[in-house]
PDB file of N, CA and C in Angstrom:
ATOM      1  N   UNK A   1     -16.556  25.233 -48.187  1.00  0.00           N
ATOM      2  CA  UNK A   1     -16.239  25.575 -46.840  1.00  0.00           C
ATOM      3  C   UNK A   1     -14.958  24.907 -46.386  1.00  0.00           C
ATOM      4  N   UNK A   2     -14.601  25.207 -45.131  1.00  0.00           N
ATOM      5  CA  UNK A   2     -13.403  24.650 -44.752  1.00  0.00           C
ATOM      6  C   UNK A   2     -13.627  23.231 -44.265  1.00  0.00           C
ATOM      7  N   UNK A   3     -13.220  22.246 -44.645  1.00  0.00           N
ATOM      8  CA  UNK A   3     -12.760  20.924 -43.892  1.00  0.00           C
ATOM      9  C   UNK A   3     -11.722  19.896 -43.396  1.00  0.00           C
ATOM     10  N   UNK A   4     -10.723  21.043 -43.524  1.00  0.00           N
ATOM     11  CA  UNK A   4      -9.605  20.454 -42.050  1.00  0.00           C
ATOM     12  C   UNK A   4      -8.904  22.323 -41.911  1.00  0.00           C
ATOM     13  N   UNK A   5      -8.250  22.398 -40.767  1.00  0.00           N
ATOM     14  CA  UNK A   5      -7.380  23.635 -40.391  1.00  0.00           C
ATOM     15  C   UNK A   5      -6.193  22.756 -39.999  1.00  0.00           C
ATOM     16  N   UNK A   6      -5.542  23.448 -40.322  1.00  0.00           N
ATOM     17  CA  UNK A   6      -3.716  22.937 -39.672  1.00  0.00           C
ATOM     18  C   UNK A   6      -3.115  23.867 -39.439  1.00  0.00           C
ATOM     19  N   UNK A   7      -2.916  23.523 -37.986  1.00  0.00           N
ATOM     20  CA  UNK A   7      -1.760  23.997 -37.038  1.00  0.00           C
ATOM     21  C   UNK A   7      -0.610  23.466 -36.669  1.00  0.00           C
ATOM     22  N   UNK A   8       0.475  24.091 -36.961  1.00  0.00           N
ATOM     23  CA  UNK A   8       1.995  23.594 -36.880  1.00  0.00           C
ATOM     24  C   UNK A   8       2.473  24.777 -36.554  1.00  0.00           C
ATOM     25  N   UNK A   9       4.004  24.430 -35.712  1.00  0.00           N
ATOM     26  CA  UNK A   9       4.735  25.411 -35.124  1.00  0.00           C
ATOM     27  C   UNK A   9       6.201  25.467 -35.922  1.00  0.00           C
ATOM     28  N   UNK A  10       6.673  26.579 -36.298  1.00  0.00           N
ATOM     29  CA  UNK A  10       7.729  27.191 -37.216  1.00  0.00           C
ATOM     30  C   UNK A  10       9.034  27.226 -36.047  1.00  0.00           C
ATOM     31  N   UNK A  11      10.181  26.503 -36.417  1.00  0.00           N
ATOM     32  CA  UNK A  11      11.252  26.289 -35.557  1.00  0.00           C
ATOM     33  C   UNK A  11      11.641  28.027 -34.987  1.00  0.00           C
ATOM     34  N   UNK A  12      12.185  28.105 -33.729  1.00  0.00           N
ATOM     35  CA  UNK A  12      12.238  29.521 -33.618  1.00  0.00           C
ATOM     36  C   UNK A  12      13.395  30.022 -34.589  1.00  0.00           C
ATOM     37  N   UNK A  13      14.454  29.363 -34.919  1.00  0.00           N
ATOM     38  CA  UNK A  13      16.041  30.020 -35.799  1.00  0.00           C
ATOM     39  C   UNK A  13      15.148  30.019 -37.103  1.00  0.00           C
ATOM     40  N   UNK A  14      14.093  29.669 -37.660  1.00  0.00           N
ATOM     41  CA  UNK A  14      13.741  29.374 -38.941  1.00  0.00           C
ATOM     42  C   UNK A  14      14.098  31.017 -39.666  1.00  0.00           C
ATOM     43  N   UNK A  15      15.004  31.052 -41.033  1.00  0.00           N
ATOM     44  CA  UNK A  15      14.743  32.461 -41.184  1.00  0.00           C
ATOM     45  C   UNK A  15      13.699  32.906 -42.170  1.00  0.00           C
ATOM     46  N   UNK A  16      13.325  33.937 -42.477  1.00  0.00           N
ATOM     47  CA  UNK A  16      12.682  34.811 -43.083  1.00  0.00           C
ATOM     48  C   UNK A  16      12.651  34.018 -44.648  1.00  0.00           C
ATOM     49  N   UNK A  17      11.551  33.650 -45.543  1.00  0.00           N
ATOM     50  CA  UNK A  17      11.696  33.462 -46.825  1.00  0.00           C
ATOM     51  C   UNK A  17      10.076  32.108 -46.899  1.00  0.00           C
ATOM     52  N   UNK A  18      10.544  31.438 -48.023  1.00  0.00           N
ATOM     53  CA  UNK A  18       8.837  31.111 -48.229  1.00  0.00           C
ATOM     54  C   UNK A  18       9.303  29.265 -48.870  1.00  0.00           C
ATOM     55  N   UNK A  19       9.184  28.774 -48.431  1.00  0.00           N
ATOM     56  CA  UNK A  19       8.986  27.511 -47.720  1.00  0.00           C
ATOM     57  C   UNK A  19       8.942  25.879 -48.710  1.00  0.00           C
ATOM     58  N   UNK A  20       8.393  25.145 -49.244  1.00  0.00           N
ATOM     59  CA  UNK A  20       7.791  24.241 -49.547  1.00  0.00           C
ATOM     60  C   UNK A  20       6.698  23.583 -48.750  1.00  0.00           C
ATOM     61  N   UNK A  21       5.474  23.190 -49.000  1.00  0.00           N
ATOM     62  CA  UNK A  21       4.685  22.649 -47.542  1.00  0.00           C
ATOM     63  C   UNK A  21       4.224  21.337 -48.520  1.00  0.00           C
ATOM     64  N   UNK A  22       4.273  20.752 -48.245  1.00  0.00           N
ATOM     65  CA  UNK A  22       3.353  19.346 -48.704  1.00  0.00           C
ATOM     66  C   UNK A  22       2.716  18.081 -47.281  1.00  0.00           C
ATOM     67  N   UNK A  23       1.810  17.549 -47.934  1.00  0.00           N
ATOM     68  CA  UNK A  23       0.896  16.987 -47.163  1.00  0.00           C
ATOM     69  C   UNK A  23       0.827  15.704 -47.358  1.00  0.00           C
ATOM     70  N   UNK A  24       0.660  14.634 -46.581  1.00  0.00           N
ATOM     71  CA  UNK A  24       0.949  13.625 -46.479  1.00  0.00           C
ATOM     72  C   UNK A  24       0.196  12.871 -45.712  1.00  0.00           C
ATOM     73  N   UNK A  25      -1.154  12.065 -46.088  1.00  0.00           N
ATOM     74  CA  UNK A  25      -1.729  11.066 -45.222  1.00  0.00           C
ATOM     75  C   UNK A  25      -2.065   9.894 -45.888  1.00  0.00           C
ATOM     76  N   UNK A  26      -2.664   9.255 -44.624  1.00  0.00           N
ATOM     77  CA  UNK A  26      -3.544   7.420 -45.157  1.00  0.00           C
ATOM     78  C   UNK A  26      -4.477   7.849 -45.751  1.00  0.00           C
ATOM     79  N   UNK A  27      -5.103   6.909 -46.841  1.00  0.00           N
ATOM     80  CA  UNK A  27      -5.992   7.156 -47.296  1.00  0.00           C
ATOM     81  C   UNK A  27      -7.096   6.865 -46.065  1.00  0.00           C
ATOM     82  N   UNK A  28      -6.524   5.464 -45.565  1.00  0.00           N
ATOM     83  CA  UNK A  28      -7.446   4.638 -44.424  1.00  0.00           C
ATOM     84  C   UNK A  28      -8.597   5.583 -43.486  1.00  0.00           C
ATOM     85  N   UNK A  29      -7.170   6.846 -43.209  1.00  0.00           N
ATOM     86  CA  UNK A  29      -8.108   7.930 -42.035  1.00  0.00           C
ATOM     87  C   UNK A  29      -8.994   8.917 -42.525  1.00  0.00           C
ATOM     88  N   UNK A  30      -9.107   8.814 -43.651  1.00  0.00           N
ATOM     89  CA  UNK A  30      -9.965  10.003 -43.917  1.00  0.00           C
ATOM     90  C   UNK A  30     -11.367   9.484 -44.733  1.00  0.00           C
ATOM     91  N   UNK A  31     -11.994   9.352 -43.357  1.00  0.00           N
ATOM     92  CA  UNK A  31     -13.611   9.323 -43.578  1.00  0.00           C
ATOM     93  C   UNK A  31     -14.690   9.786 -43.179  1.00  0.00           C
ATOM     94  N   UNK A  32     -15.886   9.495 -43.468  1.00  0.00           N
ATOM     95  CA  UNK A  32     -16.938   9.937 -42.856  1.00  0.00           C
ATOM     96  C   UNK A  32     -17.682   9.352 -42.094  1.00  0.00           C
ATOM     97  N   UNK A  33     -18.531   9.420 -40.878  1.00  0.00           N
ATOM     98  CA  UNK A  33     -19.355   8.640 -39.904  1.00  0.00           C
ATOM     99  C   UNK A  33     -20.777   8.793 -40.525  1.00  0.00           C
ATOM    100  N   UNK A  34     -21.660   8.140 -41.282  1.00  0.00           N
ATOM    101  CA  UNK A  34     -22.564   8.100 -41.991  1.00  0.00           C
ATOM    102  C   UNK A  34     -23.956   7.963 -41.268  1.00  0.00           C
ATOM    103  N   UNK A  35     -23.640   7.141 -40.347  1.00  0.00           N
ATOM    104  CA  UNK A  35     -25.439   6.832 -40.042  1.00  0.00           C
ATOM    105  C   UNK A  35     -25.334   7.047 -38.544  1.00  0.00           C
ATOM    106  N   UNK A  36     -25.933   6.463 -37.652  1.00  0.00           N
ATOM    107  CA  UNK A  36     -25.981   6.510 -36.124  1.00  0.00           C
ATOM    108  C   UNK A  36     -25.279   5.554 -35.492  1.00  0.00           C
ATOM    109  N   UNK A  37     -25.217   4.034 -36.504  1.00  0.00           N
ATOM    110  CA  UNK A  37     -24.227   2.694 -36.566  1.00  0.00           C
ATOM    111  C   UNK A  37     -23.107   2.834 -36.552  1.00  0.00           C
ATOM    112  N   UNK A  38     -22.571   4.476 -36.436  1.00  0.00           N
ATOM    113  CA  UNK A  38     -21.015   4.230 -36.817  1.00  0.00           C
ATOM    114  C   UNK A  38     -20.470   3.534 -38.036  1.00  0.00           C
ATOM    115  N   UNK A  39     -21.403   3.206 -38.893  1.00  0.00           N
ATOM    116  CA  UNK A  39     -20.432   2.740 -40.346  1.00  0.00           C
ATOM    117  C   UNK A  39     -20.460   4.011 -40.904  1.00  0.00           C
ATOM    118  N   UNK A  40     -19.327   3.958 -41.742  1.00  0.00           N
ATOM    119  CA  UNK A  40     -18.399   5.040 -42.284  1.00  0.00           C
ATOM    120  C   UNK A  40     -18.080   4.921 -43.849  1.00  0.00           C
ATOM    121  N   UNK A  41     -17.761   5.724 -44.492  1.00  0.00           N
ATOM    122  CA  UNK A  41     -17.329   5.374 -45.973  1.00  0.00           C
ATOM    123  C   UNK A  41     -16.248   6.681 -46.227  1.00  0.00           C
ATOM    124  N   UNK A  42     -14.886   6.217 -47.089  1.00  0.00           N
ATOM    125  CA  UNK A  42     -13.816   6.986 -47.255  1.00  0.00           C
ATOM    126  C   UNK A  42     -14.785   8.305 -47.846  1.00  0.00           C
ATOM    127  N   UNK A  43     -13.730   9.448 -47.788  1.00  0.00           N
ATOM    128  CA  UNK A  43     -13.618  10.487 -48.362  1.00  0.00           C
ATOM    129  C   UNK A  43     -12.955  10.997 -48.900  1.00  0.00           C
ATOM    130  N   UNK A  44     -13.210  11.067 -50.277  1.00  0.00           N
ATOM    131  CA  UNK A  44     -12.212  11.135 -51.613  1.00  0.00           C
ATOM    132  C   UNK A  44     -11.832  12.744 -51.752  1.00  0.00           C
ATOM    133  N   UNK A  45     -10.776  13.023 -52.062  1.00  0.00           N
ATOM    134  CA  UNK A  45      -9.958  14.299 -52.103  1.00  0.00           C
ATOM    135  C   UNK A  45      -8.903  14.593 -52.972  1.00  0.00           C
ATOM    136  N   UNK A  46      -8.224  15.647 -53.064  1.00  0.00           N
ATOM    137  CA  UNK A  46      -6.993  15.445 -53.741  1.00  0.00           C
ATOM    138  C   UNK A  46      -6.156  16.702 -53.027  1.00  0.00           C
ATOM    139  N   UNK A  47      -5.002  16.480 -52.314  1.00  0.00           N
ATOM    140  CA  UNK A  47      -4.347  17.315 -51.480  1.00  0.00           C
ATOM    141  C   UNK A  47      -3.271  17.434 -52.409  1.00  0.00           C
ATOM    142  N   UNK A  48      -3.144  19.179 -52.172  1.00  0.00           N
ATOM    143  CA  UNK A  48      -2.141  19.791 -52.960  1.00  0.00           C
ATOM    144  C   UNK A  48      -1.225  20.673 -52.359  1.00  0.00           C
ATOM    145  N   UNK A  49       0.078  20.416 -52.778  1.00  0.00           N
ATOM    146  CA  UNK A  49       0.721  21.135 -51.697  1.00  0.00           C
ATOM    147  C   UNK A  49       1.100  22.245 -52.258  1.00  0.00           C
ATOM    148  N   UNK A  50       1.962  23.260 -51.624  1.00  0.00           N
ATOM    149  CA  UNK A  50       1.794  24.308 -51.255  1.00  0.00           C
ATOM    150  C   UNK A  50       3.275  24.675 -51.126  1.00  0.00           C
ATOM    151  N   UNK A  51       3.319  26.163 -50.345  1.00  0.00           N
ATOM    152  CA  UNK A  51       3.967  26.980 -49.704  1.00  0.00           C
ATOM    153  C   UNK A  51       3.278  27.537 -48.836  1.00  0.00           C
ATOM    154  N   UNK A  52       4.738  27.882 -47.348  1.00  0.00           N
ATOM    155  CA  UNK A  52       4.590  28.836 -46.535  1.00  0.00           C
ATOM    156  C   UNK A  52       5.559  29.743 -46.482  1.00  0.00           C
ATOM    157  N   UNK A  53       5.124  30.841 -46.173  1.00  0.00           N
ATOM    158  CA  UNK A  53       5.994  32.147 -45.678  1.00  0.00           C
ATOM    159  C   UNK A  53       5.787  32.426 -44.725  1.00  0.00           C
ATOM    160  N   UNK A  54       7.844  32.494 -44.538  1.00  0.00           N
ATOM    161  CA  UNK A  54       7.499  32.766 -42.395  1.00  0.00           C
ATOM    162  C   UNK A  54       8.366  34.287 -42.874  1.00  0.00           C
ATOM    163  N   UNK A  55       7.427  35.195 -42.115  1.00  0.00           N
ATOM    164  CA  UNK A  55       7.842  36.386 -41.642  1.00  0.00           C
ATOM    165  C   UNK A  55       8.251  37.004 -40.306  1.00  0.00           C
ATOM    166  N   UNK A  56       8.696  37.495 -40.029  1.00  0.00           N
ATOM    167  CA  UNK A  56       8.686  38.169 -38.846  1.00  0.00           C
ATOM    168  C   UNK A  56       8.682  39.752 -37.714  1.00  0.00           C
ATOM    169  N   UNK A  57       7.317  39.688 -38.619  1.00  0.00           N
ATOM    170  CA  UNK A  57       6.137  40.716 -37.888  1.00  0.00           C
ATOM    171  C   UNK A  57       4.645  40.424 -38.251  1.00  0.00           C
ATOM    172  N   UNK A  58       3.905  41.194 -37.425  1.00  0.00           N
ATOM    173  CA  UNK A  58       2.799  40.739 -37.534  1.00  0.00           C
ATOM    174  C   UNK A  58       2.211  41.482 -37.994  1.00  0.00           C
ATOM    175  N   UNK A  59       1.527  41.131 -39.477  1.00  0.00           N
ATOM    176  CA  UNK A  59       0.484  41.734 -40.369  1.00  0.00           C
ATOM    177  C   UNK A  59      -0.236  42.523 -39.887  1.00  0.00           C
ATOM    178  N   UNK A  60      -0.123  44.078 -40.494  1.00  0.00           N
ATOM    179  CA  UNK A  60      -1.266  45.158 -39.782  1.00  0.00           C
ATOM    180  C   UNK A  60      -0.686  45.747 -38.532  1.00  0.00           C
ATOM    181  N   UNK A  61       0.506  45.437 -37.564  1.00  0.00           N
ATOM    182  CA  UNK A  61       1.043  46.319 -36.795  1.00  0.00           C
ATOM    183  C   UNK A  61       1.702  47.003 -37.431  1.00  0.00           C
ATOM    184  N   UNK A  62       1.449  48.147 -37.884  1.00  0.00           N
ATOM    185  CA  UNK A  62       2.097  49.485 -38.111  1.00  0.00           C
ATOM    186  C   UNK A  62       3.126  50.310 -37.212  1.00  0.00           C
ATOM    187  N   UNK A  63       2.368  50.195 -36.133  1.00  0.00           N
ATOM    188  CA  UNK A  63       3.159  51.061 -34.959  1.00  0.00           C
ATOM    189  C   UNK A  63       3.819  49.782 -34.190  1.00  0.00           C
ATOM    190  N   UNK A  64       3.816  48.369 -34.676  1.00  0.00           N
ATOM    191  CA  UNK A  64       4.873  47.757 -34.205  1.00  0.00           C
ATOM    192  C   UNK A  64       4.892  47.524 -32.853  1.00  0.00           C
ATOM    193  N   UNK A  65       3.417  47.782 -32.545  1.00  0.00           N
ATOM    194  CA  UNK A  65       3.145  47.323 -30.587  1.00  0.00           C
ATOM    195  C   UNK A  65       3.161  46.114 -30.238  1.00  0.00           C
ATOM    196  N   UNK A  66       3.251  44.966 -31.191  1.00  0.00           N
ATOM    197  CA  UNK A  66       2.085  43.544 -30.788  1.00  0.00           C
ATOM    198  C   UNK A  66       1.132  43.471 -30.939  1.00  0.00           C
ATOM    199  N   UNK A  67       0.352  44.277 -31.432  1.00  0.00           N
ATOM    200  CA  UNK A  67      -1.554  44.388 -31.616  1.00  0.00           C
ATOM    201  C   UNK A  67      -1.946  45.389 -33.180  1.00  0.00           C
ATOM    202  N   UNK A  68      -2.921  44.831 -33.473  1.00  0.00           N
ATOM    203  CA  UNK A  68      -3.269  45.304 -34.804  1.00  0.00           C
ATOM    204  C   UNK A  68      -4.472  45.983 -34.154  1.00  0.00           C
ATOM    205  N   UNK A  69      -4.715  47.662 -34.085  1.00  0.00           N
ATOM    206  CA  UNK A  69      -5.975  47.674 -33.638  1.00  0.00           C
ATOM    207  C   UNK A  69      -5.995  49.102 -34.381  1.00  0.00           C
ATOM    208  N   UNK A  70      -7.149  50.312 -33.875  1.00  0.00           N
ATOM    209  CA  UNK A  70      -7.104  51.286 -34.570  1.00  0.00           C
ATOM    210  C   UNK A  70      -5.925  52.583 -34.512  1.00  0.00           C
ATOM    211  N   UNK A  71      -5.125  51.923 -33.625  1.00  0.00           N
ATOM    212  CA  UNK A  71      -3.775  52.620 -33.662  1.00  0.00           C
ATOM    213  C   UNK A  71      -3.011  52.746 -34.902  1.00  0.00           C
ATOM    214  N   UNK A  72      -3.071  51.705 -35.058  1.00  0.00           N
ATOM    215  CA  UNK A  72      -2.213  50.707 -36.461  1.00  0.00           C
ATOM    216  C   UNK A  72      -2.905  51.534 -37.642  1.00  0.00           C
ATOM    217  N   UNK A  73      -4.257  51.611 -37.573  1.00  0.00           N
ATOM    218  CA  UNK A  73      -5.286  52.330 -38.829  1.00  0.00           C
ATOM    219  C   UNK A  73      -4.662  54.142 -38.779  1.00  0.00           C
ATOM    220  N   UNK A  74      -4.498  54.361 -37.643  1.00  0.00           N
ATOM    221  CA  UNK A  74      -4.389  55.911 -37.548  1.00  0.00           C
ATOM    222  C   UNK A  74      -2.851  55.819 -38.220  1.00  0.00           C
ATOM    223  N   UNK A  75      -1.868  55.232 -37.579  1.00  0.00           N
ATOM    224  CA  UNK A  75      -0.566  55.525 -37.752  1.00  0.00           C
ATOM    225  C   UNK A  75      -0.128  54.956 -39.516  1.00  0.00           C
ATOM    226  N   UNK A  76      -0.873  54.227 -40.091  1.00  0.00           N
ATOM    227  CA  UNK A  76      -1.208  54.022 -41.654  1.00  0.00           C
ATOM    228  C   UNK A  76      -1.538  54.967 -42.419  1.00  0.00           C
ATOM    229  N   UNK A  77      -2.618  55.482 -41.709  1.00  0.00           N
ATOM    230  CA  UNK A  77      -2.880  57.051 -42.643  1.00  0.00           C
ATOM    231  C   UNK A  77      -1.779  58.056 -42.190  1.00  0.00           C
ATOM    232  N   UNK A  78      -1.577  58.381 -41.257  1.00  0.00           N
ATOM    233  CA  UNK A  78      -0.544  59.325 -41.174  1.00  0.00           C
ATOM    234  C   UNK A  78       1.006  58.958 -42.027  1.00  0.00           C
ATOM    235  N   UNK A  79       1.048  57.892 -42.287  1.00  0.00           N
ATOM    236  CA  UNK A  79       2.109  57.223 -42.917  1.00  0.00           C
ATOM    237  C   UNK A  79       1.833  57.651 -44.702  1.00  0.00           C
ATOM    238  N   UNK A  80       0.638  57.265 -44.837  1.00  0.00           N
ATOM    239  CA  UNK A  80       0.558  57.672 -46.477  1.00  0.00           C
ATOM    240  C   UNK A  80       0.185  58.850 -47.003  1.00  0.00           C
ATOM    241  N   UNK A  81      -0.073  59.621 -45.719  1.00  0.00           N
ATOM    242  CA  UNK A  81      -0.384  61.223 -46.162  1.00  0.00           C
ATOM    243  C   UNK A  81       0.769  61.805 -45.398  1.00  0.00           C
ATOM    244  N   UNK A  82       2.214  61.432 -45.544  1.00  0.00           N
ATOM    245  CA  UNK A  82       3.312  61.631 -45.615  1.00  0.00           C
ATOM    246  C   UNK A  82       3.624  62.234 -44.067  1.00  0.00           C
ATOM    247  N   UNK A  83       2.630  61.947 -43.253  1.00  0.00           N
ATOM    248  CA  UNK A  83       3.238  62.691 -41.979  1.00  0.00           C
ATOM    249  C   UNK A  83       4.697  61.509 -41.305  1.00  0.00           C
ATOM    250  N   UNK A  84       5.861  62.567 -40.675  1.00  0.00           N
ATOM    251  CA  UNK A  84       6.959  61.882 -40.611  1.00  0.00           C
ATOM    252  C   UNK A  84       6.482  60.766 -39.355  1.00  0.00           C
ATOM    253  N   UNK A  85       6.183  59.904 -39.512  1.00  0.00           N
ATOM    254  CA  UNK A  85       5.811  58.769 -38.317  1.00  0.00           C
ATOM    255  C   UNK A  85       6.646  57.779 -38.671  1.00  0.00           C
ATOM    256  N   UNK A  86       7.074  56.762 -37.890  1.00  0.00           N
ATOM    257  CA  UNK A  86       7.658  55.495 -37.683  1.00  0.00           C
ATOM    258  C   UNK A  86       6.697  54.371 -38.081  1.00  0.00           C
ATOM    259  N   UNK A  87       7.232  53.787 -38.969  1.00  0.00           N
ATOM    260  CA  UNK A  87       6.161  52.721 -39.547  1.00  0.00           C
ATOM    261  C   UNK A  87       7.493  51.101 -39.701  1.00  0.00           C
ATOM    262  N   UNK A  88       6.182  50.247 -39.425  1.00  0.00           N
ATOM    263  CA  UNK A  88       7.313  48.753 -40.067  1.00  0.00           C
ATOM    264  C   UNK A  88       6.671  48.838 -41.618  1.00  0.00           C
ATOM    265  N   UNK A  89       7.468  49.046 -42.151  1.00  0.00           N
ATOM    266  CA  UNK A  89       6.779  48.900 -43.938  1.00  0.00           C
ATOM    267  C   UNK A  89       6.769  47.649 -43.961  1.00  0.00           C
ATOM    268  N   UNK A  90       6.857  46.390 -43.662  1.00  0.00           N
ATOM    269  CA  UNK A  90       7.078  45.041 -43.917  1.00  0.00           C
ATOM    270  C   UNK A  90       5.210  44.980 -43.461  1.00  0.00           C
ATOM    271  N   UNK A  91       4.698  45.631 -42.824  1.00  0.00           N
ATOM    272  CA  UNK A  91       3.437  45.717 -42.345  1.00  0.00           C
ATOM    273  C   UNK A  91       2.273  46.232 -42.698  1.00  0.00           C
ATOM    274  N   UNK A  92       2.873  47.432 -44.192  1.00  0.00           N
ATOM    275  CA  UNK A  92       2.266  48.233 -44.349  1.00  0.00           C
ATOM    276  C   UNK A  92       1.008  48.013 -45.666  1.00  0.00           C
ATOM    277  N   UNK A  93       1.500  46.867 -46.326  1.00  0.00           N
ATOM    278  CA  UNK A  93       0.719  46.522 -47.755  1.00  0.00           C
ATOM    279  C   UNK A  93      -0.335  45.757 -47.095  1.00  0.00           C
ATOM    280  N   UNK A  94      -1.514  45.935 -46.245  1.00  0.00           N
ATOM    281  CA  UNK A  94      -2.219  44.942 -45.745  1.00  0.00           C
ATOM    282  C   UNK A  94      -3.186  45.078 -46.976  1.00  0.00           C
ATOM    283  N   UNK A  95      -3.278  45.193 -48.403  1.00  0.00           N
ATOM    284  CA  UNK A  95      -3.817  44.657 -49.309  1.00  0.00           C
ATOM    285  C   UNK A  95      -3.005  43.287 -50.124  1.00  0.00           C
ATOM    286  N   UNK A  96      -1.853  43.667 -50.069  1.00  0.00           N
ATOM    287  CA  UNK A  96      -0.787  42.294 -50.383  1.00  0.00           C
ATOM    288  C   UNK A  96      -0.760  42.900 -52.244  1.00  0.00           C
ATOM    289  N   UNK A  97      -1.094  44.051 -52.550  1.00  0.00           N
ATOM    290  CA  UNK A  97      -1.045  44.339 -53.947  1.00  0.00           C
ATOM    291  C   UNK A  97       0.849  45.184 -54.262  1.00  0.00           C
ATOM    292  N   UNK A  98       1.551  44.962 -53.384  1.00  0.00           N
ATOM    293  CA  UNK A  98       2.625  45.836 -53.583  1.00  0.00           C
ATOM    294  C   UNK A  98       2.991  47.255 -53.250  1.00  0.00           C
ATOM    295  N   UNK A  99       1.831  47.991 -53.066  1.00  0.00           N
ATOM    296  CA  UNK A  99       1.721  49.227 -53.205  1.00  0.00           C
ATOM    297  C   UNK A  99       1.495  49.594 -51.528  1.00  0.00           C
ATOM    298  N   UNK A 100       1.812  50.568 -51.057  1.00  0.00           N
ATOM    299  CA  UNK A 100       1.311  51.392 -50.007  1.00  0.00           C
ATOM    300  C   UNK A 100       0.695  52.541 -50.013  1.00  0.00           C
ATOM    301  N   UNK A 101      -0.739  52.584 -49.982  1.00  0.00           N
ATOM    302  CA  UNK A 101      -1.820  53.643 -50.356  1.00  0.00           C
ATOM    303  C   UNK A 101      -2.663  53.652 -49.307  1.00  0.00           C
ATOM    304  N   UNK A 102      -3.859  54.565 -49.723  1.00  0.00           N
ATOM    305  CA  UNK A 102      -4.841  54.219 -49.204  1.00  0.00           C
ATOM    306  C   UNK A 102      -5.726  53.106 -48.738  1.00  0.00           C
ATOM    307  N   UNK A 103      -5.817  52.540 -49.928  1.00  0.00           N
ATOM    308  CA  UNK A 103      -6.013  51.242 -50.410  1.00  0.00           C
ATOM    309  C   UNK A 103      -6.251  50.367 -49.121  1.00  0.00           C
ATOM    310  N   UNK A 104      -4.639  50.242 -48.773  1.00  0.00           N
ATOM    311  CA  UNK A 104      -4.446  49.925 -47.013  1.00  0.00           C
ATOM    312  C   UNK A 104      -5.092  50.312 -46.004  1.00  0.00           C
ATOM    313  N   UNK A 105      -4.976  51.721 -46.086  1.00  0.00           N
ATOM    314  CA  UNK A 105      -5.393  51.938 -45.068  1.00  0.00           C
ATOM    315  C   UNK A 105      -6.956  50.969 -44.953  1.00  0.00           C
ATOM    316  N   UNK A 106      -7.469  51.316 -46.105  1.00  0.00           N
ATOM    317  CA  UNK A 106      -9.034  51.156 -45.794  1.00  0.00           C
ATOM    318  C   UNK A 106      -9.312  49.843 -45.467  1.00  0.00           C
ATOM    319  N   UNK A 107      -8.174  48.634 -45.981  1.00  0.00           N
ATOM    320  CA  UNK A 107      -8.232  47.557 -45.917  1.00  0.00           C
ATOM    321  C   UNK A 107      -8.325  46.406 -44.529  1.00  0.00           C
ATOM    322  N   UNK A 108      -7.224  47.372 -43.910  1.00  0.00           N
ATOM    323  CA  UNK A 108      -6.687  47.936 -42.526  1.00  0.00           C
ATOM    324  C   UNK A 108      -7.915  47.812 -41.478  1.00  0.00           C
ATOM    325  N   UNK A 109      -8.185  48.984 -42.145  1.00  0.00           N
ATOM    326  CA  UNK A 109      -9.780  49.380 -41.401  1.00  0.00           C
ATOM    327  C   UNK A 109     -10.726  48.431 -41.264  1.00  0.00           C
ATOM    328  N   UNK A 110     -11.067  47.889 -42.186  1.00  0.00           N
ATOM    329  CA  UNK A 110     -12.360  46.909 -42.433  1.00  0.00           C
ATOM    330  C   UNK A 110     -11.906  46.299 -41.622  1.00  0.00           C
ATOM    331  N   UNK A 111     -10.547  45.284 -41.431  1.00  0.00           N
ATOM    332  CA  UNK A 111      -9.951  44.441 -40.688  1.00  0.00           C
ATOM    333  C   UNK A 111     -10.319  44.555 -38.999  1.00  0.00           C
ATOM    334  N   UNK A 112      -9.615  45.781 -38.274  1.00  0.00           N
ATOM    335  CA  UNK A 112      -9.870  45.883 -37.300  1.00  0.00           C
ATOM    336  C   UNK A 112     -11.487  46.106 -37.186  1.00  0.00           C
ATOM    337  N   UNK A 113     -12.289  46.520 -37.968  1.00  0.00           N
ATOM    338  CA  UNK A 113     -13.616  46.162 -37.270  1.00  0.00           C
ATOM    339  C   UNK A 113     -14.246  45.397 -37.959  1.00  0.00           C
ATOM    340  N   UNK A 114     -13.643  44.042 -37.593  1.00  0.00           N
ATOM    341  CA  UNK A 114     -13.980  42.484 -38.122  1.00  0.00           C
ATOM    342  C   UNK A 114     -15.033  42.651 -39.322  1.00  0.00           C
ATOM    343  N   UNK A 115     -14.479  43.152 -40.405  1.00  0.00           N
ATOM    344  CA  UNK A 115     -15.676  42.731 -41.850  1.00  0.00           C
ATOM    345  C   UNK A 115     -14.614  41.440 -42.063  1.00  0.00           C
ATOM    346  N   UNK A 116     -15.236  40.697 -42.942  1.00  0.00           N
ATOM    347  CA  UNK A 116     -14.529  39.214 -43.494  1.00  0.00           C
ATOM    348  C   UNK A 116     -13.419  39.706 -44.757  1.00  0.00           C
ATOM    349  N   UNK A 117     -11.944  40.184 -44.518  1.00  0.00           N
ATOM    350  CA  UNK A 117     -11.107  40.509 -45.381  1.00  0.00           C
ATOM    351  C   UNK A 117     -10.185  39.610 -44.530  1.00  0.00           C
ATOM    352  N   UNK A 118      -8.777  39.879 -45.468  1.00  0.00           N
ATOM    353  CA  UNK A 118      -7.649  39.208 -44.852  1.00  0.00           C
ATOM    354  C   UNK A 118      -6.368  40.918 -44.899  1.00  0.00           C
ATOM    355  N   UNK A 119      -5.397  40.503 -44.222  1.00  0.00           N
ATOM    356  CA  UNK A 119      -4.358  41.247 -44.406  1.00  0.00           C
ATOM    357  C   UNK A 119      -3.191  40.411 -44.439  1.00  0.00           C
ATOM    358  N   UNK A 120      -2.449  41.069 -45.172  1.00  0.00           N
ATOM    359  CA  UNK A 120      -0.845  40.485 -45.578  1.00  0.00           C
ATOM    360  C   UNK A 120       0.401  40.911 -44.939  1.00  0.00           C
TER     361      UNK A 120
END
């Protein structure tokens, strides 16, 4: 399961491309509260760093409103069954496999009616 989330804010000039992220703490702070006494004992880990990618649009707007909802699902299919519509393609792989298909769309779909997937 998850046991920490991190939130940080991306400079606004930052441009477009994918990052280095690494992590950095005390060992001191990272423990556990064990009994009702407040004694505590460390919690052993091993933090690995990473990458981020800053983009700029938001995953799953298709129609490029600000909102990912079933607009976005309609204007996806009309997009891959070639009807001439306006699409952000930077938006359009919400499987993250390369491709723009169906695939998406359906992926798309699940998304806006919250099943547990991700989009890219």
């Amino acid at each position: 399961g998850t046991i920490v989330e991190l939130t940080f804010k991306i400079k606004e000039n930052t441009s477009e491309g994918t990052y280095p992220l690494t992590i950095d703490y005390d060992e001191d702070d990272i423990y556990a509260i064990v009994d009702q006494k407040g004694n505590t004992e460390n919690v052993h880990f091993e933090a690995v760093s990473g990458e981020i990618k800053v983009i700029d649009y938001l995953p799953g707007d298709i129609n490029m409103d600000g909102k990912v909802n079933m607009k976005d699902v309609t204007r996806l299919h009309q997009y891959v069954v070639k009807w001439p519509v306006e699409v952000n393609l930077a938006a359009c792989d919400t499987n993250g496999d390369g491709k723009i298909n169906m695939k998406d769309v359906t992926r798309l779909h699940q998304y806006v009616v919250k099943w547990p997937v991700e989009i890219y």
